[in-house]
Structures are given as structure tokens and as C-alpha cells.
C-alpha atoms as a PDB file:
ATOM      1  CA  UNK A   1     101.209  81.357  96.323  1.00  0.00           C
ATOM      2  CA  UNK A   2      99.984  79.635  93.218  1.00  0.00           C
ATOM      3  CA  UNK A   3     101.050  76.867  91.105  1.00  0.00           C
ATOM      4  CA  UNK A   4     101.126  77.092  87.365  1.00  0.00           C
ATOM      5  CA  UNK A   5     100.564  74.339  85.430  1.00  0.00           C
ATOM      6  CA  UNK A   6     101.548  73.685  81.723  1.00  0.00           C
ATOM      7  CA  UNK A   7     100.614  70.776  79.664  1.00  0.00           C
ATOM      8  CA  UNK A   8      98.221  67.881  80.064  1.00  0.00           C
ATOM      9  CA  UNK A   9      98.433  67.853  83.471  1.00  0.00           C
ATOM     10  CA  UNK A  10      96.720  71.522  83.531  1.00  0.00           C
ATOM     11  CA  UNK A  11      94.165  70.917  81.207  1.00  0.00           C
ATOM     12  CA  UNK A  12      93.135  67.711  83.534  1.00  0.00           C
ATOM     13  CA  UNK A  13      93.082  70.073  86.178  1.00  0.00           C
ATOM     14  CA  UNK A  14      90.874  72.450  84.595  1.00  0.00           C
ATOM     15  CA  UNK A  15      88.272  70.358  83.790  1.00  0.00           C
ATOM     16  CA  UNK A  16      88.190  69.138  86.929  1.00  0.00           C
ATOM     17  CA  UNK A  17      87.955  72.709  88.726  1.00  0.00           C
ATOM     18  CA  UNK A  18      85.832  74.655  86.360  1.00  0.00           C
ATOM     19  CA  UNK A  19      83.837  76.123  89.381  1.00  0.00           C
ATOM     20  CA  UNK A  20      86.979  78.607  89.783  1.00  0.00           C
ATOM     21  CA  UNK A  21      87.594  81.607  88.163  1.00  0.00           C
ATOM     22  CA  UNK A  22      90.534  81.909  86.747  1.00  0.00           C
ATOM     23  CA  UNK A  23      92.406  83.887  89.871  1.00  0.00           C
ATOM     24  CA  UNK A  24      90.917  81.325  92.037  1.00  0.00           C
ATOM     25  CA  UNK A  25      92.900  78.779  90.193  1.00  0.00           C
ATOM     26  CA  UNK A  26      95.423  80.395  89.754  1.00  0.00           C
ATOM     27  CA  UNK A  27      96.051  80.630  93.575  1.00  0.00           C
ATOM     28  CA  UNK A  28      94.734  77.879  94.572  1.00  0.00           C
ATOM     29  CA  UNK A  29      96.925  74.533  95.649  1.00  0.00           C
ATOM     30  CA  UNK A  30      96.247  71.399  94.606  1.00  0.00           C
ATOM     31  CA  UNK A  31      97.333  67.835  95.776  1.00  0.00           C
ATOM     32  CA  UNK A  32      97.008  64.199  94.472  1.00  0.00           C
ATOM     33  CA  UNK A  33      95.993  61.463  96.635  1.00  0.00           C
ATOM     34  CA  UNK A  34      94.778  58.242  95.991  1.00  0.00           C
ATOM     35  CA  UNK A  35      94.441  59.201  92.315  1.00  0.00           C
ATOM     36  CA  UNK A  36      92.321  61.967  92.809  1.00  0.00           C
ATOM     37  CA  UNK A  37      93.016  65.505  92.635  1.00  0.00           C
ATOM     38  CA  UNK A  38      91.977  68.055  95.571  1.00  0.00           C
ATOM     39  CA  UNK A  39      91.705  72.247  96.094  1.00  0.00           C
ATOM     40  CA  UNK A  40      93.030  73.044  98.852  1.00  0.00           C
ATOM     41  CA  UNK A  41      89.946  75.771  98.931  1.00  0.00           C
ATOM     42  CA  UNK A  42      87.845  72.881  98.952  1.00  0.00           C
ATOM     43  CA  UNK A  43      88.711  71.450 102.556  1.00  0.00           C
ATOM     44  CA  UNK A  44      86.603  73.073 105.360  1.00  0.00           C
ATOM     45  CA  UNK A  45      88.584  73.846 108.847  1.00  0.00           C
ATOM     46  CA  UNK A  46      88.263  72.051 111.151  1.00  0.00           C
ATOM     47  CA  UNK A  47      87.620  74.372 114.378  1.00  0.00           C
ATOM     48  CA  UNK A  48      85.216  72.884 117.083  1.00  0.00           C
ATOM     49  CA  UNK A  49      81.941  70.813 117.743  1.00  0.00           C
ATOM     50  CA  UNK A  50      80.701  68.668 116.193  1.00  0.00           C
ATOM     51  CA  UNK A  51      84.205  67.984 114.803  1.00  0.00           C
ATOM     52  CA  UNK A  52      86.499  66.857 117.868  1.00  0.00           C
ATOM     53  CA  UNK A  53      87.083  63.318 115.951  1.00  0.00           C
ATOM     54  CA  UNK A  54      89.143  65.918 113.692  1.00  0.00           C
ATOM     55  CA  UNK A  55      90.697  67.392 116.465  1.00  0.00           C
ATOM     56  CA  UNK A  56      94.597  67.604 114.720  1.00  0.00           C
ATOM     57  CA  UNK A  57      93.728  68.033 111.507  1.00  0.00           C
ATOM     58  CA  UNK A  58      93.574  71.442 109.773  1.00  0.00           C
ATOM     59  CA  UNK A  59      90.664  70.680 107.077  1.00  0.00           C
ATOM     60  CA  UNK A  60      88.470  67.953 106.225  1.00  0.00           C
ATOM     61  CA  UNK A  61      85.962  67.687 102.715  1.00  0.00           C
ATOM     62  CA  UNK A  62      83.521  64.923 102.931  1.00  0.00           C
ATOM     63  CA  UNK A  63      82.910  61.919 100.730  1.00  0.00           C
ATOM     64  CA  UNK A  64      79.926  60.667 102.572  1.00  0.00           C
ATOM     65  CA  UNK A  65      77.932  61.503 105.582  1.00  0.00           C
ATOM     66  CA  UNK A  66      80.456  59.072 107.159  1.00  0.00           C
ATOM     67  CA  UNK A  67      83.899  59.452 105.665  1.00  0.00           C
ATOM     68  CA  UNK A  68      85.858  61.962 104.276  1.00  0.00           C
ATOM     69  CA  UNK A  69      89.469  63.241 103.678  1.00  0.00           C
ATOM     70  CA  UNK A  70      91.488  65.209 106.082  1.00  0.00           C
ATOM     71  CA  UNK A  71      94.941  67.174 105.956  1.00  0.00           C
ATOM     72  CA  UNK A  72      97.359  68.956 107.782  1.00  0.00           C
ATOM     73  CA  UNK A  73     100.019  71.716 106.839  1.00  0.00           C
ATOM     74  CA  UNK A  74     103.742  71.064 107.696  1.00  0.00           C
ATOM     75  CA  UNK A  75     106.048  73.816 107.711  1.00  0.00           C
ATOM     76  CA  UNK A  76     108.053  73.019 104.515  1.00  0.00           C
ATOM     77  CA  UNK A  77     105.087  73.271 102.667  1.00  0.00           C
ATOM     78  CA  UNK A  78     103.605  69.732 102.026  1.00  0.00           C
ATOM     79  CA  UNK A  79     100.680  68.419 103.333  1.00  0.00           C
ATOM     80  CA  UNK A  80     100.069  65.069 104.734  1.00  0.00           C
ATOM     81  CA  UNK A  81      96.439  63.670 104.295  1.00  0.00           C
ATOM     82  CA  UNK A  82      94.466  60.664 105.142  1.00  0.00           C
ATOM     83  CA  UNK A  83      90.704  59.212 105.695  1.00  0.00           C
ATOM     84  CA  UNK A  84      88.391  59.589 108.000  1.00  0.00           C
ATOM     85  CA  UNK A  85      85.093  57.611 109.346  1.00  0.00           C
ATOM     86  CA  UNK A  86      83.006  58.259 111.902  1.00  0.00           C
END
């Protein structure tokens, strides 16, 4: 379930991601928000303690010990995301 990318905007992505192989990218997804790309691979699930603030959410990646992003799947296959702070 991977998305290809051709161009610029593949190359910018790339760069970005050079910690994955080339499967890795190849299958992972990838979102823009705010201006900033994310991995879907990145985002850790959000599960129990110490987490309930998260409670709804299906992953979170932190930006600080305080703040973070978060995201949830919908069934037509877009995500929605926001910020968190605790």
C-alpha cells in the first residue's frame, strides 16, 4: 500500500527519509501538515498509560517532551491530524 512518487516532490521526500531502505519507503505513507512532511512509520500507537490524554487517537510522534502530533485513520483512507500538549 505504497505511494510512488515522481519528480521534485520525491526527491524532497527522500532526503528527508533517508533512514529507510528503499522497501520501507516504498511502503510507507506519507502526509503533509503544517508544511512538514510525516511517515506514517514514524507515529508510535497510542495504546495505554501513560498516554490516556491520547485516548482517540491512533498514533502520536513527539516534538517536545510536551507537545507533539497526533492522527487518526478514517475509513476512506485519509488521516486527520492535529497537536497535542500536555
Amino acid at each position: 500500500m505504497g505511494m510512488y512518487f515522481w519528480g521534485s516532490l520525491r526527491q524532497e521526500l527522500l532526503s528527508q527519509f533517508d533512514y529507510l531502505s528503499v522497501d520501507d519507503f516504498l511502503s510507507t505513507e506519507f502526509f503533509k501538515y503544517k508544511g512538514y512532511w510525516y511517515a506514517v512509520t514514524d507515529f508510535i500507537r497510542v495504546i495505554a498509560a501513560p498516554h490516556e490524554h491520547l485516548y482517540g487517537w491512533d498514533g502520536y510522534v513527539s516534538d517536545s517532551y510536551f507537545s507533539g502530533v497526533v492522527m487518526k485513520y478514517c475509513y476512506d483512507g485519509t488521516v486527520i491530524v492535529g497537536r497535542y500538549c500536555s
